[in-house]
N, C-alpha and C. Protein backbone atom coordinates (compact mmCIF):
# COMPACT_ATOMS: atom_id res chain seq x y z
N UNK A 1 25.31 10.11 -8.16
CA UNK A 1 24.02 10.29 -7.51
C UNK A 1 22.89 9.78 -8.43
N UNK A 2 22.86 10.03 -9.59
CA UNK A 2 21.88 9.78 -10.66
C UNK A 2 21.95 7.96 -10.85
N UNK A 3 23.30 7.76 -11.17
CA UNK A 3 22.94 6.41 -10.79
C UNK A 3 22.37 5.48 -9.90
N UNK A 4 22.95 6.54 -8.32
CA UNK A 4 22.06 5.23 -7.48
C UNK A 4 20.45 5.63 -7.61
N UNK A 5 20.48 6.74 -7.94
CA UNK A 5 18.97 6.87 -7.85
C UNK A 5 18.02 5.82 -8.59
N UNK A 6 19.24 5.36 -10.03
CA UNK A 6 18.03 4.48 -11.09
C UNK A 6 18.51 3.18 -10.45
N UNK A 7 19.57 3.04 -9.91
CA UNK A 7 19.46 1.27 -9.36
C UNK A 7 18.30 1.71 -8.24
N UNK A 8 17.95 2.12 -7.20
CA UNK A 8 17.02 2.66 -6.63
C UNK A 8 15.70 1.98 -7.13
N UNK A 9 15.78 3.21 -8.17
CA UNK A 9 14.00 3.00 -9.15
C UNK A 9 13.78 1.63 -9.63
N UNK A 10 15.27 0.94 -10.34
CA UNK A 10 15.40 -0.24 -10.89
C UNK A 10 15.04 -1.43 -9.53
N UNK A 11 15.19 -0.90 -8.15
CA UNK A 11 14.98 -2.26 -7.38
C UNK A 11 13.87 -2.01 -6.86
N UNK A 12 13.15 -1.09 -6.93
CA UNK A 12 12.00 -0.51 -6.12
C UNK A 12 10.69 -1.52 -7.50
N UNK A 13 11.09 -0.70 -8.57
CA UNK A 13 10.03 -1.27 -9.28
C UNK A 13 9.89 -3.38 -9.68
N UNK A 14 11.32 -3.70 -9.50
CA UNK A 14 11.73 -5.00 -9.33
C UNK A 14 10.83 -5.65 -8.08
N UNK A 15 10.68 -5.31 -7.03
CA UNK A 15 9.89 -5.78 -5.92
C UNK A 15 8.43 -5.22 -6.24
N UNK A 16 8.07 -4.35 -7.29
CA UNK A 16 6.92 -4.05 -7.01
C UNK A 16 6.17 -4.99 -7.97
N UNK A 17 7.39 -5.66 -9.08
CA UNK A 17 6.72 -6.72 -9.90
C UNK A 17 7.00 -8.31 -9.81
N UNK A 18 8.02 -8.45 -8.80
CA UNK A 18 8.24 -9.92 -7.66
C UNK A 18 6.66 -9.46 -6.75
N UNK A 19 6.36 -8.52 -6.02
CA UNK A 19 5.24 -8.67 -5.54
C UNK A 19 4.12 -9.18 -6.17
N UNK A 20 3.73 -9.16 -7.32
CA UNK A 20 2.45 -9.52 -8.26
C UNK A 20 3.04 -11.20 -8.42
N UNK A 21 3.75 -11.32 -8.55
CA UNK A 21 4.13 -12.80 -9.24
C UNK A 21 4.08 -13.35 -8.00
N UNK A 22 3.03 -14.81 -8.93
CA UNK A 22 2.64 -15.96 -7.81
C UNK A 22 3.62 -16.78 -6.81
N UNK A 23 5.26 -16.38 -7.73
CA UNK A 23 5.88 -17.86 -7.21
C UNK A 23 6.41 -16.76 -5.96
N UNK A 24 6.32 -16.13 -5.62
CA UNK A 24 6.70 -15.39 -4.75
C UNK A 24 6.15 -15.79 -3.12
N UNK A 25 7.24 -16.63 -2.37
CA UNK A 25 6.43 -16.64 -0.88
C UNK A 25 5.99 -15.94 -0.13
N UNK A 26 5.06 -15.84 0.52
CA UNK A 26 4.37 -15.33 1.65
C UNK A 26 4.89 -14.10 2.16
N UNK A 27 6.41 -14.70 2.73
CA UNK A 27 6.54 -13.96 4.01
C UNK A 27 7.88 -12.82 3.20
N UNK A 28 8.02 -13.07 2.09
CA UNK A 28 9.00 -12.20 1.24
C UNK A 28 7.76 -11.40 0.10
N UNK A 29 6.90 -11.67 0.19
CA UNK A 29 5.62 -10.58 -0.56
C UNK A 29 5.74 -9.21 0.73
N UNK A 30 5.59 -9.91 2.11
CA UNK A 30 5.41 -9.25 2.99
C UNK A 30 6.34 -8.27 3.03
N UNK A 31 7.85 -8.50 2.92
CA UNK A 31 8.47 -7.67 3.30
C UNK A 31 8.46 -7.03 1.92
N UNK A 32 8.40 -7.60 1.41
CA UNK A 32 8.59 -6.35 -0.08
C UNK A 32 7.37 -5.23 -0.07
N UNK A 33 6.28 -6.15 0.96
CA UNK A 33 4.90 -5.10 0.56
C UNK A 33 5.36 -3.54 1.34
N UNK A 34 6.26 -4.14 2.67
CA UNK A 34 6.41 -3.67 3.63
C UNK A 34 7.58 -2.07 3.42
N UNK A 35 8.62 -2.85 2.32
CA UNK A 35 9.46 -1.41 2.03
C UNK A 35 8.93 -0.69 0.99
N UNK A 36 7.96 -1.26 0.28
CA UNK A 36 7.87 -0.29 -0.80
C UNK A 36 6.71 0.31 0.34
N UNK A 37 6.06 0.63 1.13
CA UNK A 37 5.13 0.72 1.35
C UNK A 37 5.19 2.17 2.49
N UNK A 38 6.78 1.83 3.07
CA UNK A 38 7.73 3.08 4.10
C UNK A 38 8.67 3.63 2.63
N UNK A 39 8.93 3.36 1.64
CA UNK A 39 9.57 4.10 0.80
C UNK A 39 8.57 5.21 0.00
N UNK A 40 7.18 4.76 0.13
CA UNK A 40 6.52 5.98 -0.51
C UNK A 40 5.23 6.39 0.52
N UNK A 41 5.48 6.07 1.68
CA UNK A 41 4.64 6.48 2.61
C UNK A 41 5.32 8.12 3.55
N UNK A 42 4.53 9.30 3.49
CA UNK A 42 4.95 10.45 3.79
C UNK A 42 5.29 10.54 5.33
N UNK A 43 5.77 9.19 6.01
CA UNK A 43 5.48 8.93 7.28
C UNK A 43 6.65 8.58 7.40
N UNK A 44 7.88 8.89 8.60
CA UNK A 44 9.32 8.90 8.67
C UNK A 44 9.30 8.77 9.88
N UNK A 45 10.46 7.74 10.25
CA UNK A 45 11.28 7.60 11.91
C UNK A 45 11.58 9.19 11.93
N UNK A 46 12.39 10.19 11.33
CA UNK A 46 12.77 10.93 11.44
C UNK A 46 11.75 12.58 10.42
N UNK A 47 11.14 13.13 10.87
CA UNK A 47 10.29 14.23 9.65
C UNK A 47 11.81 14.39 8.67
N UNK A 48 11.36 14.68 7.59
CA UNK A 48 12.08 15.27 6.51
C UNK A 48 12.64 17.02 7.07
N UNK A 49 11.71 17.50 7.88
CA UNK A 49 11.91 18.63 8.26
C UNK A 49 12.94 18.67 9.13
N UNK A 50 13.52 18.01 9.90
CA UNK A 50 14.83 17.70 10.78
C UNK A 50 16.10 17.94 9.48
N UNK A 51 16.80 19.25 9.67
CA UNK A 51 18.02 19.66 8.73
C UNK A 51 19.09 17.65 8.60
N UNK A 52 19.55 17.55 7.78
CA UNK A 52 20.04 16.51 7.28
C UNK A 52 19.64 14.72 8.05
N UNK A 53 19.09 15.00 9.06
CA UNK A 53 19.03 13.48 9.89
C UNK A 53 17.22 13.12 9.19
N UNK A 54 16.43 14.37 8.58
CA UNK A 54 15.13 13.56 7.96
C UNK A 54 15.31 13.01 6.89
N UNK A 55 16.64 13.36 6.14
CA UNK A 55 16.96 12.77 4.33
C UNK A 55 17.67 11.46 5.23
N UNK A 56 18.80 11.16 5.89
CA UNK A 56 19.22 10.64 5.99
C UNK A 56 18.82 9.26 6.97
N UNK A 57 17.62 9.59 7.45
CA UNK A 57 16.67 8.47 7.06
C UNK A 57 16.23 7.44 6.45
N UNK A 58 15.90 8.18 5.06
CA UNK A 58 15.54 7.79 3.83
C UNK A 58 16.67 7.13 3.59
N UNK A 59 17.60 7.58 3.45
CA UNK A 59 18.89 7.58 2.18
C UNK A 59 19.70 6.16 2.77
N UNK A 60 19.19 5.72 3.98
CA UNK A 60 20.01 4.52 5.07
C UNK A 60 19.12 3.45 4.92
N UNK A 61 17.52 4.22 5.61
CA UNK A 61 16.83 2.95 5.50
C UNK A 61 15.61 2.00 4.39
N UNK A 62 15.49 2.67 3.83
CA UNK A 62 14.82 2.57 2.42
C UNK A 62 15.72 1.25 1.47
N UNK A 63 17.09 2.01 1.10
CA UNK A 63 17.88 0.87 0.90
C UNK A 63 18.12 -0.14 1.62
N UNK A 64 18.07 0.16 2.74
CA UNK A 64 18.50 -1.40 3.52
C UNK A 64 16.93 -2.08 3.62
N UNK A 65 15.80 -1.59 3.41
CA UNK A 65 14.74 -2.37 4.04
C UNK A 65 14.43 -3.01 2.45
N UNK A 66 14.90 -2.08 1.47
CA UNK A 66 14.80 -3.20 0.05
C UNK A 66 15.63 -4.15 -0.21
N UNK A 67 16.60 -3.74 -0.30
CA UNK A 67 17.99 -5.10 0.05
C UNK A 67 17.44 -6.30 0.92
N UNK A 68 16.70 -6.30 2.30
CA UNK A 68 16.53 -7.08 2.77
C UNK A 68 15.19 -7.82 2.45
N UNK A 69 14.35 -6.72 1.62
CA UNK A 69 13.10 -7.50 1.29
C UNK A 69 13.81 -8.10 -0.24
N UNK A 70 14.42 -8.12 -0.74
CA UNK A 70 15.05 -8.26 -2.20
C UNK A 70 15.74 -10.09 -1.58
N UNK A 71 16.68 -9.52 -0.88
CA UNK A 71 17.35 -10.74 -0.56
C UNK A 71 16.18 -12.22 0.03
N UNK A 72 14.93 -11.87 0.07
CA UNK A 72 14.12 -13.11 0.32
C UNK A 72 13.52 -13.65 -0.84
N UNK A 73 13.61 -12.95 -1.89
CA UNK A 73 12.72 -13.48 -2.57
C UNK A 73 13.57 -14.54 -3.43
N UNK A 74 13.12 -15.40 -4.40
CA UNK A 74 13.84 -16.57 -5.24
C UNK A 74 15.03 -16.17 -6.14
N UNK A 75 15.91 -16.75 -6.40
CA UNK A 75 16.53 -16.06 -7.21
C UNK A 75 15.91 -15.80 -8.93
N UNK A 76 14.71 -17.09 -9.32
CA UNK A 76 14.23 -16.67 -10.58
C UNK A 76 13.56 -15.76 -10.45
N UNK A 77 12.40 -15.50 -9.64
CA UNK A 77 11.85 -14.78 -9.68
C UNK A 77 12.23 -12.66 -9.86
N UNK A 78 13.76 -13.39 -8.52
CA UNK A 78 13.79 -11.60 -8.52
C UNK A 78 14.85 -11.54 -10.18
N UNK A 79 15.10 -12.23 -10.62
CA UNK A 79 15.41 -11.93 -12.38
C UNK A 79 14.67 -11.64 -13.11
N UNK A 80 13.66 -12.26 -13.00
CA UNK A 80 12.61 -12.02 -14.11
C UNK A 80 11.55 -10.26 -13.94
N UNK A 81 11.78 -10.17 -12.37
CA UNK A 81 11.12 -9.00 -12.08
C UNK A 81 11.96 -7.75 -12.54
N UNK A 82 13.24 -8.36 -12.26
CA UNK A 82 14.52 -7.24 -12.44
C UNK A 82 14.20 -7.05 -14.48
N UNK A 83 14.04 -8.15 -14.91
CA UNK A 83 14.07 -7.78 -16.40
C UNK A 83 12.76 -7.05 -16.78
N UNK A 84 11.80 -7.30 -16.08
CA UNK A 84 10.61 -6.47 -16.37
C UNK A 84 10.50 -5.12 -16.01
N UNK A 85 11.84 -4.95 -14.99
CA UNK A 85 11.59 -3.97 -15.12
C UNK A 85 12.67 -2.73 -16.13
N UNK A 86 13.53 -3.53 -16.23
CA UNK A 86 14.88 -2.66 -17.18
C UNK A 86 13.66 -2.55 -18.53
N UNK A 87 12.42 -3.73 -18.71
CA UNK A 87 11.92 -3.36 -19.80
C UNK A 87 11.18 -1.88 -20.05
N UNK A 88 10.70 -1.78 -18.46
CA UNK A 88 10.11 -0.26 -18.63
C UNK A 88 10.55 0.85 -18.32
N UNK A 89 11.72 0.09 -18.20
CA UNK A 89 12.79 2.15 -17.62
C UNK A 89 13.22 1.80 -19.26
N UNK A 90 13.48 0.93 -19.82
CA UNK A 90 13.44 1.29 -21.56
C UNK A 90 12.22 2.71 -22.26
N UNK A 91 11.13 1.73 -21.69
CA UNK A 91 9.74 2.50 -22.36
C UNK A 91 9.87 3.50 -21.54
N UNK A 92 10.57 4.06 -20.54
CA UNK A 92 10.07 5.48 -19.47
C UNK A 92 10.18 6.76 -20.47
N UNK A 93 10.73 6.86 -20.86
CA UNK A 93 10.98 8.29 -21.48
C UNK A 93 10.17 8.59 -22.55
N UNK A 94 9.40 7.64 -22.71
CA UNK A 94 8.41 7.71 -23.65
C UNK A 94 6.75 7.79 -22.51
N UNK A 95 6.66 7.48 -22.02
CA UNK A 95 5.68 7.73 -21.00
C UNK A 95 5.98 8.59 -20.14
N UNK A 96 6.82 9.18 -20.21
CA UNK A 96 6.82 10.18 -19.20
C UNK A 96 5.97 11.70 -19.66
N UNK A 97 6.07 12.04 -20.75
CA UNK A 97 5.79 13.08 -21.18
C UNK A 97 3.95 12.49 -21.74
N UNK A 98 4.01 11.74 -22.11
CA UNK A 98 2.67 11.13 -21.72
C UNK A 98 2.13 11.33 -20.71
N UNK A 99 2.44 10.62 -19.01
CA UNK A 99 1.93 10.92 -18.09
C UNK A 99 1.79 12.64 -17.57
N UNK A 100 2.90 13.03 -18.02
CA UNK A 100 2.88 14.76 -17.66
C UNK A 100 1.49 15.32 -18.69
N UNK A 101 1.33 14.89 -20.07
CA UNK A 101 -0.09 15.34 -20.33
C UNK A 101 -1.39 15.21 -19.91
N UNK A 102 -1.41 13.58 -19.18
CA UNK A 102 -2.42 13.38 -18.57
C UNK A 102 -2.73 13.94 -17.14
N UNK A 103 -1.68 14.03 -16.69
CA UNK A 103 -1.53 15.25 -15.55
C UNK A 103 -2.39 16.57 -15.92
N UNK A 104 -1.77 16.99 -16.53
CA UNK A 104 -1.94 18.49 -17.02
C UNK A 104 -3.42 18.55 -17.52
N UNK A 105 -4.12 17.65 -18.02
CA UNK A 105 -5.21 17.26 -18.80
C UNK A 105 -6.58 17.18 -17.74
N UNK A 106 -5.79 16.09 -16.73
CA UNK A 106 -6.53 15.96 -15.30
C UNK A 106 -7.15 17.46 -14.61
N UNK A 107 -5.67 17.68 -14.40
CA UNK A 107 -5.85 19.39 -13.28
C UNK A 107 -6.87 20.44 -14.47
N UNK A 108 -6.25 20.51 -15.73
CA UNK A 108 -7.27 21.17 -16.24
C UNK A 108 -8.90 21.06 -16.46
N UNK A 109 -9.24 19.57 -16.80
CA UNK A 109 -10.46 18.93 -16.12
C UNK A 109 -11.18 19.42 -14.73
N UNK A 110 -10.36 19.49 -13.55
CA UNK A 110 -10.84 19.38 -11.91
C UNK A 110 -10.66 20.98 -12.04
N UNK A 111 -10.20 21.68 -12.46
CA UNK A 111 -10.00 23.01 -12.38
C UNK A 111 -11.62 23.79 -13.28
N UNK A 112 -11.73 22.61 -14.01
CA UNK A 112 -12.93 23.31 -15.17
C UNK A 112 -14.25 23.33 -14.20
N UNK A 113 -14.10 21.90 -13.45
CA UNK A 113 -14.87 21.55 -12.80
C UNK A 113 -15.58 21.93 -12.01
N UNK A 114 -14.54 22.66 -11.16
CA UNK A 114 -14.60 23.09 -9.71
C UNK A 114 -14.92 24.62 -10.43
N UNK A 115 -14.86 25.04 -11.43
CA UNK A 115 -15.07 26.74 -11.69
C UNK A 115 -16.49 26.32 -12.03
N UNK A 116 -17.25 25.18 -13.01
CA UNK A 116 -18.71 25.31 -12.89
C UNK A 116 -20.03 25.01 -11.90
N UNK A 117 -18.82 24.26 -10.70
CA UNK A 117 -19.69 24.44 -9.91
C UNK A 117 -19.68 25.57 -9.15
N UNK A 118 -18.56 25.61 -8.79
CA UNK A 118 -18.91 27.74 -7.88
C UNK A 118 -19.90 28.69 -8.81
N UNK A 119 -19.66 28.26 -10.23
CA UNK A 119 -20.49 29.29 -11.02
C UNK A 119 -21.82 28.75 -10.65
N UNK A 120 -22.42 27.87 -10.21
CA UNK A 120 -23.62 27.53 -10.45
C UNK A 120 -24.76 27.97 -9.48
């Protein structure tokens, strides 16, 4: 399970950096814009709230709509995206606990925030 999850992350973030790159055609930007776009959009053929048919949604079509936006793009290109991105699931574990401070840093900020203005 853990594995497909990081080939997952590994092809998700691969199209999200074939999307930025120029040599990338038109109509394969599109579809790549298009799955990453139903893979993190809270909006489902099926609600998540439907007992196993709202995951299984996800779990069918997500992969197949990246596979098929994957399969348009060049073959240099989707290499070079694929290596950019194994470069930052390298660096992840080091930003992660980073981003969790800036999180934490944020909410404590908007939390400070929101208490001086009610106080005011």
């Amino acid at each position: 399970m853990i594995l497909r999850l990081r080939t997952f992350w590994r092809d998700a973030l691969a199209l999200l950096f074939a999307v930025g790159d120029r040599r990338t055609p038109g109509r394969a930007r599109l579809a790549a814009l298009l799955a990453l776009a139903y893979a993190l959009s809270p909006v489902d053929l099926l609600p998540d709230v439907i007992p196993l048919a709202g995951w299984g949604d996800d779990l069918l079509i997500v992969p197949t709509i990246l596979a098929l936006a994957a399969r348009g793009l060049p073959a240099p290109v989707l290499a070079d995206a694929r290596a950019r991105s194994a470069g930052l699931q390298r660096r992840l574990p080091w930003l992660l606990p980073l981003l969790g401070l800036l999180a934490v840093v944020g909410v404590g900020l908007l939390l400070w925030g929101l208490g001086r203005a009610l106080a005011a």
